[in-house]
PDB file of N, CA and C in Angstrom:
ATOM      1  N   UNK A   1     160.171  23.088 -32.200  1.00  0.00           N
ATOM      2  CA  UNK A   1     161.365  23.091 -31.386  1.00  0.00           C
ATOM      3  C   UNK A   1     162.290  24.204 -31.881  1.00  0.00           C
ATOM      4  N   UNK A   2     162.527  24.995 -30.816  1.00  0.00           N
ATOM      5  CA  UNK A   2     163.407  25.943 -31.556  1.00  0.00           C
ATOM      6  C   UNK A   2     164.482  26.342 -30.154  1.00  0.00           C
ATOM      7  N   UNK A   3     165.778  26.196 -30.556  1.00  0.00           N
ATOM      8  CA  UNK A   3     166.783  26.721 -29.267  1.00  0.00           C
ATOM      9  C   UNK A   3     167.651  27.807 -30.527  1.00  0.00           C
ATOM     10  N   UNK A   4     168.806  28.151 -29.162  1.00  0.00           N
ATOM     11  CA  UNK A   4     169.475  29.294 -29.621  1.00  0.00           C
ATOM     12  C   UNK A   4     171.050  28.952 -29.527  1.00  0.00           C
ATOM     13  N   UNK A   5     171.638  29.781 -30.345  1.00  0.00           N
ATOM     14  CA  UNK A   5     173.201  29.481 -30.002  1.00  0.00           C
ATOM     15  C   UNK A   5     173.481  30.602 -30.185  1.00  0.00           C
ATOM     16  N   UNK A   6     174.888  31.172 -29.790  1.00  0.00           N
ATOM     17  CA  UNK A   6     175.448  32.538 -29.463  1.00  0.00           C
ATOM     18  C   UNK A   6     176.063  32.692 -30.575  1.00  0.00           C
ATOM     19  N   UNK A   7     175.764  33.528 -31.503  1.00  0.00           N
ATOM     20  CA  UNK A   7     176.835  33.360 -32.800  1.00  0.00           C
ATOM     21  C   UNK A   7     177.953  35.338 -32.482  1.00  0.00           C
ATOM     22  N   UNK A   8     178.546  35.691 -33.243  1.00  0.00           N
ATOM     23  CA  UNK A   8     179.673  36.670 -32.652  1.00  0.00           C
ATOM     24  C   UNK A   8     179.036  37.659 -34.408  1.00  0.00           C
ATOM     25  N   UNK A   9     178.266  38.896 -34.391  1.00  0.00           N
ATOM     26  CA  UNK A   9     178.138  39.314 -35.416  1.00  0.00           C
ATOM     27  C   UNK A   9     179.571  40.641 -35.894  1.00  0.00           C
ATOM     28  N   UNK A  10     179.526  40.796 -36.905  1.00  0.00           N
ATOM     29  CA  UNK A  10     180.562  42.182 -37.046  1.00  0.00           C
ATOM     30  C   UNK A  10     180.219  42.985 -37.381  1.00  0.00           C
ATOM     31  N   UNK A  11     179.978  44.365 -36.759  1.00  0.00           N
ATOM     32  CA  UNK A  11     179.392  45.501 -37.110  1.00  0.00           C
ATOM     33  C   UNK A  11     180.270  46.528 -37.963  1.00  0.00           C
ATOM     34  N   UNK A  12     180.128  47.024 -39.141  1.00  0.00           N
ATOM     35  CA  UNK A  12     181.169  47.907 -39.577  1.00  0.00           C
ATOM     36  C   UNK A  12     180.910  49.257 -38.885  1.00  0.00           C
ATOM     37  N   UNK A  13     181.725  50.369 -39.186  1.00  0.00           N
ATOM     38  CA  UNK A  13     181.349  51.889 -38.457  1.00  0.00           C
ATOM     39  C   UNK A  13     180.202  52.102 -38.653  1.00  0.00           C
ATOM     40  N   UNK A  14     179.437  51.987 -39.524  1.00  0.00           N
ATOM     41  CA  UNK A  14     178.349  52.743 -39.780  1.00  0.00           C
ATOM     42  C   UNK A  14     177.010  51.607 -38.962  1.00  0.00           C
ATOM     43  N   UNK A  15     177.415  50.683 -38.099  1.00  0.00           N
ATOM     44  CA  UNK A  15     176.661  49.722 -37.483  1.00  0.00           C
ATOM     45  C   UNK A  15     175.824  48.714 -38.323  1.00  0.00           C
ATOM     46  N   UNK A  16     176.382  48.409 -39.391  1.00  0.00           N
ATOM     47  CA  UNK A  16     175.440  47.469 -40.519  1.00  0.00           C
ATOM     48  C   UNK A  16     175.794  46.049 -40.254  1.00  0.00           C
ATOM     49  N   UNK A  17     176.107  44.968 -40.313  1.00  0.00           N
ATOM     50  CA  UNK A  17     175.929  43.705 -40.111  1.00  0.00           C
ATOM     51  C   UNK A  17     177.370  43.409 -41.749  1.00  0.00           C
ATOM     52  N   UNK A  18     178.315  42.992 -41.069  1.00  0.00           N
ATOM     53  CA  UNK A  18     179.727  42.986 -41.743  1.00  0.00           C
ATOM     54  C   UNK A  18     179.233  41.232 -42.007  1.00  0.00           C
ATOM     55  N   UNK A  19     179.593  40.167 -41.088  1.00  0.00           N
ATOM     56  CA  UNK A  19     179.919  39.257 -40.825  1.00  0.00           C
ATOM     57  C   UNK A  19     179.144  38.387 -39.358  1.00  0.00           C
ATOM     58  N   UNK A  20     179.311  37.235 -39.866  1.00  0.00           N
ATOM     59  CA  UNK A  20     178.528  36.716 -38.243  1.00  0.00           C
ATOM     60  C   UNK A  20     179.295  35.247 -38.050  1.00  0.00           C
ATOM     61  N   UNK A  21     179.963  35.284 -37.499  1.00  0.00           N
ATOM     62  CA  UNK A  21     180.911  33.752 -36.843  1.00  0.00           C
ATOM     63  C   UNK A  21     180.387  33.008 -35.648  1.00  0.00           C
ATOM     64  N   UNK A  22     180.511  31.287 -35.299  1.00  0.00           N
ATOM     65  CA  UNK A  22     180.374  30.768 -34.354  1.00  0.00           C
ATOM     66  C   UNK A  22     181.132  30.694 -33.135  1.00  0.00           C
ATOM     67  N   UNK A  23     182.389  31.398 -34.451  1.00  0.00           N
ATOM     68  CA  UNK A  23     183.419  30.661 -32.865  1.00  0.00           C
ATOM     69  C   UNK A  23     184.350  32.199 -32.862  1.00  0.00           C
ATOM     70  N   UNK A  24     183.733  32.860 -31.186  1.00  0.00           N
ATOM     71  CA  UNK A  24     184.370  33.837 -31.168  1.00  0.00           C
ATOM     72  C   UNK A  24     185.581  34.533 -31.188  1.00  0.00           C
ATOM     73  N   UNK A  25     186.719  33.163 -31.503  1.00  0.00           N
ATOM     74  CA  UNK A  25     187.548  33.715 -31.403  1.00  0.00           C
ATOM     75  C   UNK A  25     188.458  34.050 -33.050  1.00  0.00           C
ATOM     76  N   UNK A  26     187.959  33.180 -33.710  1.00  0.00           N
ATOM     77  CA  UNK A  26     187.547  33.615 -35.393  1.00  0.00           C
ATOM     78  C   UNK A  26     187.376  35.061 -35.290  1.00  0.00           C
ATOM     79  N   UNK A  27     186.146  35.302 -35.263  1.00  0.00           N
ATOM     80  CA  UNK A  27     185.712  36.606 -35.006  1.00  0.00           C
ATOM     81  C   UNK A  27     186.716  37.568 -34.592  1.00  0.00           C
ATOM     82  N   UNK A  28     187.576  37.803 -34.070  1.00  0.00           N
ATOM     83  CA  UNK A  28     188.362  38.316 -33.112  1.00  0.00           C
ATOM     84  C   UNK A  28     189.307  38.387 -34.211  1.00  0.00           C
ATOM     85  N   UNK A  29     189.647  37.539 -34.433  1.00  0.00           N
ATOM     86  CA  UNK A  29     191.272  37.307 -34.936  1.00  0.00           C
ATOM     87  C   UNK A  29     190.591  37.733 -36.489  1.00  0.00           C
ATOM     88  N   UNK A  30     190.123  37.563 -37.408  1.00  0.00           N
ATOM     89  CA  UNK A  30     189.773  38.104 -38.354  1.00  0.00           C
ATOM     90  C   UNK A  30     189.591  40.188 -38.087  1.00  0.00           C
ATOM     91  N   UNK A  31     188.949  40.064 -36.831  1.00  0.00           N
ATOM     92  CA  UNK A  31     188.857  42.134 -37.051  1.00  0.00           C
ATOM     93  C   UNK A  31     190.150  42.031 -36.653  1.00  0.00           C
ATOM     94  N   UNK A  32     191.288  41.708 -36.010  1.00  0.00           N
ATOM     95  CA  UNK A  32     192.235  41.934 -35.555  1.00  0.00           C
ATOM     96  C   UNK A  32     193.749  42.051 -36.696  1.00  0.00           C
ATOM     97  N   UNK A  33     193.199  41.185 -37.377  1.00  0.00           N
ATOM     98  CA  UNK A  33     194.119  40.921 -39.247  1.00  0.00           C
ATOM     99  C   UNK A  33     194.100  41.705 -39.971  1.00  0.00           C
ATOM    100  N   UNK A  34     192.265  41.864 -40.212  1.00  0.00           N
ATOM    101  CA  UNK A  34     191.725  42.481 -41.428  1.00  0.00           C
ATOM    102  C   UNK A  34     191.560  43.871 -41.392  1.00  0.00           C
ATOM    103  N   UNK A  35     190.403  44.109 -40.424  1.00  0.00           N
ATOM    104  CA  UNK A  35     189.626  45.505 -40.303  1.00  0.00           C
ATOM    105  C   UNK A  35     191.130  46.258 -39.529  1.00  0.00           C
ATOM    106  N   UNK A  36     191.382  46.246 -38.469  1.00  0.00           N
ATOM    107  CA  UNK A  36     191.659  47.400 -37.663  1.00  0.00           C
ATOM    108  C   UNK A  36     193.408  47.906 -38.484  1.00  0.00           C
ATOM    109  N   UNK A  37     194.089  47.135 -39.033  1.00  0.00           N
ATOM    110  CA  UNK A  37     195.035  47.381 -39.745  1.00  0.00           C
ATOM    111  C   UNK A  37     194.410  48.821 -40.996  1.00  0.00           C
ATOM    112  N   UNK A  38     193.603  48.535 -41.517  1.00  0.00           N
ATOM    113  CA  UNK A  38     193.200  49.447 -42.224  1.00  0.00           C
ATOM    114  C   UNK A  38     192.744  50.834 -41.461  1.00  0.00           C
ATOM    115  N   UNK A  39     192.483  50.349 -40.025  1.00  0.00           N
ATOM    116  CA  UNK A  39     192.285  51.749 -39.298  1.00  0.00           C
ATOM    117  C   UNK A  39     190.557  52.078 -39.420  1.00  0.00           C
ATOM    118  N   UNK A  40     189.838  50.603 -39.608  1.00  0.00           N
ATOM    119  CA  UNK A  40     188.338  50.645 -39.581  1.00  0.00           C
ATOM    120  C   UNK A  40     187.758  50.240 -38.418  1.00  0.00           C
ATOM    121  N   UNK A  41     186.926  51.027 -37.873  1.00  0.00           N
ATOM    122  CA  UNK A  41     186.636  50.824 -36.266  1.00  0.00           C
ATOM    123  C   UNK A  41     185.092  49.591 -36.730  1.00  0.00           C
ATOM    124  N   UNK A  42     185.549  48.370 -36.860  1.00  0.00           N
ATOM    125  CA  UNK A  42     184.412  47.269 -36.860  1.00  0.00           C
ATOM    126  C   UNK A  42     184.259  46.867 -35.331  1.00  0.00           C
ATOM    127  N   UNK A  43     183.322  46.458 -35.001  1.00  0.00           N
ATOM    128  CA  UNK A  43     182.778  46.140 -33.712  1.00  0.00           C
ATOM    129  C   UNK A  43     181.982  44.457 -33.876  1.00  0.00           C
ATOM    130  N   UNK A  44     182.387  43.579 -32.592  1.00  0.00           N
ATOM    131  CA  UNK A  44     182.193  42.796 -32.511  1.00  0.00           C
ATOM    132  C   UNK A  44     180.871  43.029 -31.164  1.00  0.00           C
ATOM    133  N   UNK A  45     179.575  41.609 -31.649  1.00  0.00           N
ATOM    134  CA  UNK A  45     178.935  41.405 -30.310  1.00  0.00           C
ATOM    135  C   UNK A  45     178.330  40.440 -30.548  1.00  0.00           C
ATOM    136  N   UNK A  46     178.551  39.718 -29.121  1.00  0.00           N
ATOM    137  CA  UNK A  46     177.158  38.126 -29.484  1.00  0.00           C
ATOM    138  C   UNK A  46     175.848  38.555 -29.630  1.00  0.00           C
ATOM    139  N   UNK A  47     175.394  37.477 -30.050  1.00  0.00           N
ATOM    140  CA  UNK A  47     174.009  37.697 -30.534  1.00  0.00           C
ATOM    141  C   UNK A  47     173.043  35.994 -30.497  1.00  0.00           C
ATOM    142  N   UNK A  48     171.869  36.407 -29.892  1.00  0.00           N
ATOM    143  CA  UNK A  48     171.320  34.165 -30.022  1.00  0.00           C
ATOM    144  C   UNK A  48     170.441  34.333 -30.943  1.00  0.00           C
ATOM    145  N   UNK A  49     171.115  33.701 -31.816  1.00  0.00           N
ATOM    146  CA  UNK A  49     170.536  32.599 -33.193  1.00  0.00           C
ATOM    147  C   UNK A  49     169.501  31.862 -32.822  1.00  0.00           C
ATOM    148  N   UNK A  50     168.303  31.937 -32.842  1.00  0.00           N
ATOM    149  CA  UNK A  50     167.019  30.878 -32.747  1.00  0.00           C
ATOM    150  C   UNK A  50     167.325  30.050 -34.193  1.00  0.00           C
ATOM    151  N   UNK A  51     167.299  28.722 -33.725  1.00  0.00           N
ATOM    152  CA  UNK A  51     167.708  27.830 -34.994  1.00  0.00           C
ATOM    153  C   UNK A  51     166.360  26.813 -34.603  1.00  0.00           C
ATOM    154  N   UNK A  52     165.789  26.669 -35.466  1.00  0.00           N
ATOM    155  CA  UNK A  52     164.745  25.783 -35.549  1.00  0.00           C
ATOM    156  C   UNK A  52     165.123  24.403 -36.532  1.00  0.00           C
ATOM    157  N   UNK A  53     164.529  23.534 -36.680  1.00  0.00           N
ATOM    158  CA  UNK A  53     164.302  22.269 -37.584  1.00  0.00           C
ATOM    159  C   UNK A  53     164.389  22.887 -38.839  1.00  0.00           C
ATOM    160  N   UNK A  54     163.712  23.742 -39.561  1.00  0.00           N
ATOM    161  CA  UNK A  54     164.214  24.263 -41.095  1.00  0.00           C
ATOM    162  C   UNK A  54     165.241  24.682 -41.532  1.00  0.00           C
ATOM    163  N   UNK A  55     165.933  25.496 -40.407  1.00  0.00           N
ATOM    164  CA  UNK A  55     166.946  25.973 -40.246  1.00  0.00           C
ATOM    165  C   UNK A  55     168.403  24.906 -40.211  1.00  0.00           C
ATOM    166  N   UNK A  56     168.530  23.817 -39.365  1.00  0.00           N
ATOM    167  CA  UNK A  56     168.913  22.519 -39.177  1.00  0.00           C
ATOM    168  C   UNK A  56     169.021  22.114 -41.075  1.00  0.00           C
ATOM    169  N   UNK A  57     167.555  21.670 -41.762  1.00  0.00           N
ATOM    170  CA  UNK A  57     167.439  20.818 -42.812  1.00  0.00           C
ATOM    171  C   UNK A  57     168.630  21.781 -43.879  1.00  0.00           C
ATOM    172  N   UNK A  58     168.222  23.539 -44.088  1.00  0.00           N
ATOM    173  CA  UNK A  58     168.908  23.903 -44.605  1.00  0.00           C
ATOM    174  C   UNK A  58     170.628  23.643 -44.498  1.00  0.00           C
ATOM    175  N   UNK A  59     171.064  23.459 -43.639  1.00  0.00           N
ATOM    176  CA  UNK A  59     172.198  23.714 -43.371  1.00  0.00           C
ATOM    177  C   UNK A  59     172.704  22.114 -43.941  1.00  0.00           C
ATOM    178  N   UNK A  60     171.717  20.988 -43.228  1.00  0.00           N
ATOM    179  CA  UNK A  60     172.083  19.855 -43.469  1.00  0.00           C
ATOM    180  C   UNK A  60     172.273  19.566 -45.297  1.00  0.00           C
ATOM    181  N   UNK A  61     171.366  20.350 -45.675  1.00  0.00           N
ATOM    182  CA  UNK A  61     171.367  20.266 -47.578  1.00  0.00           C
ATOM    183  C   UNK A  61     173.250  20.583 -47.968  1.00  0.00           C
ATOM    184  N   UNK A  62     172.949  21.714 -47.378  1.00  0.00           N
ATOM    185  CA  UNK A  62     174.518  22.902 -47.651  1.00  0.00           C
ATOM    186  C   UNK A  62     175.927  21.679 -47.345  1.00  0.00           C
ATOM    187  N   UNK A  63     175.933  21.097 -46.445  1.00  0.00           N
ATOM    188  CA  UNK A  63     176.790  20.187 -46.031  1.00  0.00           C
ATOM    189  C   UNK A  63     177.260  19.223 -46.734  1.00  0.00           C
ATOM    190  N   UNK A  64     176.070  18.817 -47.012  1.00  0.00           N
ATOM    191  CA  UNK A  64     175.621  17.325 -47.960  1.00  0.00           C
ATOM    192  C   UNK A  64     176.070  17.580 -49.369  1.00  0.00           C
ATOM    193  N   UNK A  65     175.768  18.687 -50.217  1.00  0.00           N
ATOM    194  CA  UNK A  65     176.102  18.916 -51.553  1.00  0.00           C
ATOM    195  C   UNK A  65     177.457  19.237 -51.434  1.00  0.00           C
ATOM    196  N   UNK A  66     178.545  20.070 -49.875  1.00  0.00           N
ATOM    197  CA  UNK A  66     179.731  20.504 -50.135  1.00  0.00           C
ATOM    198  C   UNK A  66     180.467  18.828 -49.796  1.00  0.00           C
ATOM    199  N   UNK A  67     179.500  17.887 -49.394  1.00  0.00           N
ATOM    200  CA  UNK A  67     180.689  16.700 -49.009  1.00  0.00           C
ATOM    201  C   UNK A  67     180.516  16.013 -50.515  1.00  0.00           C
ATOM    202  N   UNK A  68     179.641  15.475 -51.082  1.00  0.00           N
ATOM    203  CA  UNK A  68     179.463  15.089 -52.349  1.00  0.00           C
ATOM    204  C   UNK A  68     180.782  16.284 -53.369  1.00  0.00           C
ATOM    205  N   UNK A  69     180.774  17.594 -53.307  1.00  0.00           N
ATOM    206  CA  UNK A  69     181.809  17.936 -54.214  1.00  0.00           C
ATOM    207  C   UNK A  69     182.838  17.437 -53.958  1.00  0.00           C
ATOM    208  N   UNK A  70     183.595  17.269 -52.725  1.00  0.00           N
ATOM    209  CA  UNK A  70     184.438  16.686 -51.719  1.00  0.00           C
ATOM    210  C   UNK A  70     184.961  15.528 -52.531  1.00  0.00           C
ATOM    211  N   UNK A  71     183.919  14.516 -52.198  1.00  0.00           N
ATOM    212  CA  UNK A  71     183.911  12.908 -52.758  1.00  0.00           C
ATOM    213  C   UNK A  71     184.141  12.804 -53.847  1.00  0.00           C
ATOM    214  N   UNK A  72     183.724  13.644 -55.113  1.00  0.00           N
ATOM    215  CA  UNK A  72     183.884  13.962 -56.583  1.00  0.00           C
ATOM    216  C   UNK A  72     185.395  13.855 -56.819  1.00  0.00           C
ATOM    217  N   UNK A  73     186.102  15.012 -55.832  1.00  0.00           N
ATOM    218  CA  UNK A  73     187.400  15.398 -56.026  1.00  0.00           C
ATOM    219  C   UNK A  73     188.343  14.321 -55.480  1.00  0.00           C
ATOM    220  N   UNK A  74     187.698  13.436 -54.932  1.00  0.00           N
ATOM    221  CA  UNK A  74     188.695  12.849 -53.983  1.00  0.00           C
ATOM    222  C   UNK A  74     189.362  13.570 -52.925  1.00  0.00           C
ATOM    223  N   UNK A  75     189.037  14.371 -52.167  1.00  0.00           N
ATOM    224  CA  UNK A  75     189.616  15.172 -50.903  1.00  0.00           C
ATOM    225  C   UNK A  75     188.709  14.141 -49.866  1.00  0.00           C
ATOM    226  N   UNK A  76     189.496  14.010 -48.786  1.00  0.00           N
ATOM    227  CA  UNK A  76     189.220  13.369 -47.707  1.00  0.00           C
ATOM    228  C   UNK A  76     188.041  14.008 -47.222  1.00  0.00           C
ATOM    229  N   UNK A  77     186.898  13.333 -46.249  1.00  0.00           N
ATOM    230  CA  UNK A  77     186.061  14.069 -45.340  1.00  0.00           C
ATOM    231  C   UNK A  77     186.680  14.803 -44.302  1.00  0.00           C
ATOM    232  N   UNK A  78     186.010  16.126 -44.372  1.00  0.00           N
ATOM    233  CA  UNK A  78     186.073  17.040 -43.126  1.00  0.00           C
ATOM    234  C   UNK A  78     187.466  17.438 -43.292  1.00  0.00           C
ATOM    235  N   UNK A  79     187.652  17.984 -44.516  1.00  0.00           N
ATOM    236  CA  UNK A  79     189.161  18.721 -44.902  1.00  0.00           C
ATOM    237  C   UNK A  79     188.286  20.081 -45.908  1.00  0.00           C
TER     238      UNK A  79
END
């Protein structure tokens, strides 16, 4: 099983792969803060993410160990 989602990548001038966000408007507002103040021509474009089941487990690991640090500290879930 494998689908896709639109993720927003950031290209620096030289067209290399800066950054890659879900939510395009992150994306946006970060080159809009960061890059173009400095007068760096970064470029934004969607792009589909094929995310498969391994892909899924990884992420689910990544989650799981940052909510357990979470719980350690006593910080609320999903803060």
């Amino acid at each position: 099983m494998t689908n896709e989602i639109t993720i927003y990548v950031m290209l620096t001038p030289l067209k290399t792969v800066a950054h890659a966000y879900v939510n395009e408007q992150e994306a946006k507002e970060e080159m809009l803060n960061t890059f173009l103040p400095l007068g760096e021509k970064y470029s934004l474009e969607p792009c589909a993410l094929k995310v498969d089941f391994e892909f899924i487990k990884r992420v689910y690991i990544l989650l799981s160990q940052e909510l357990e640090k979470r719980e350690k500290k006593g910080a609320p879930n999903g803060k």
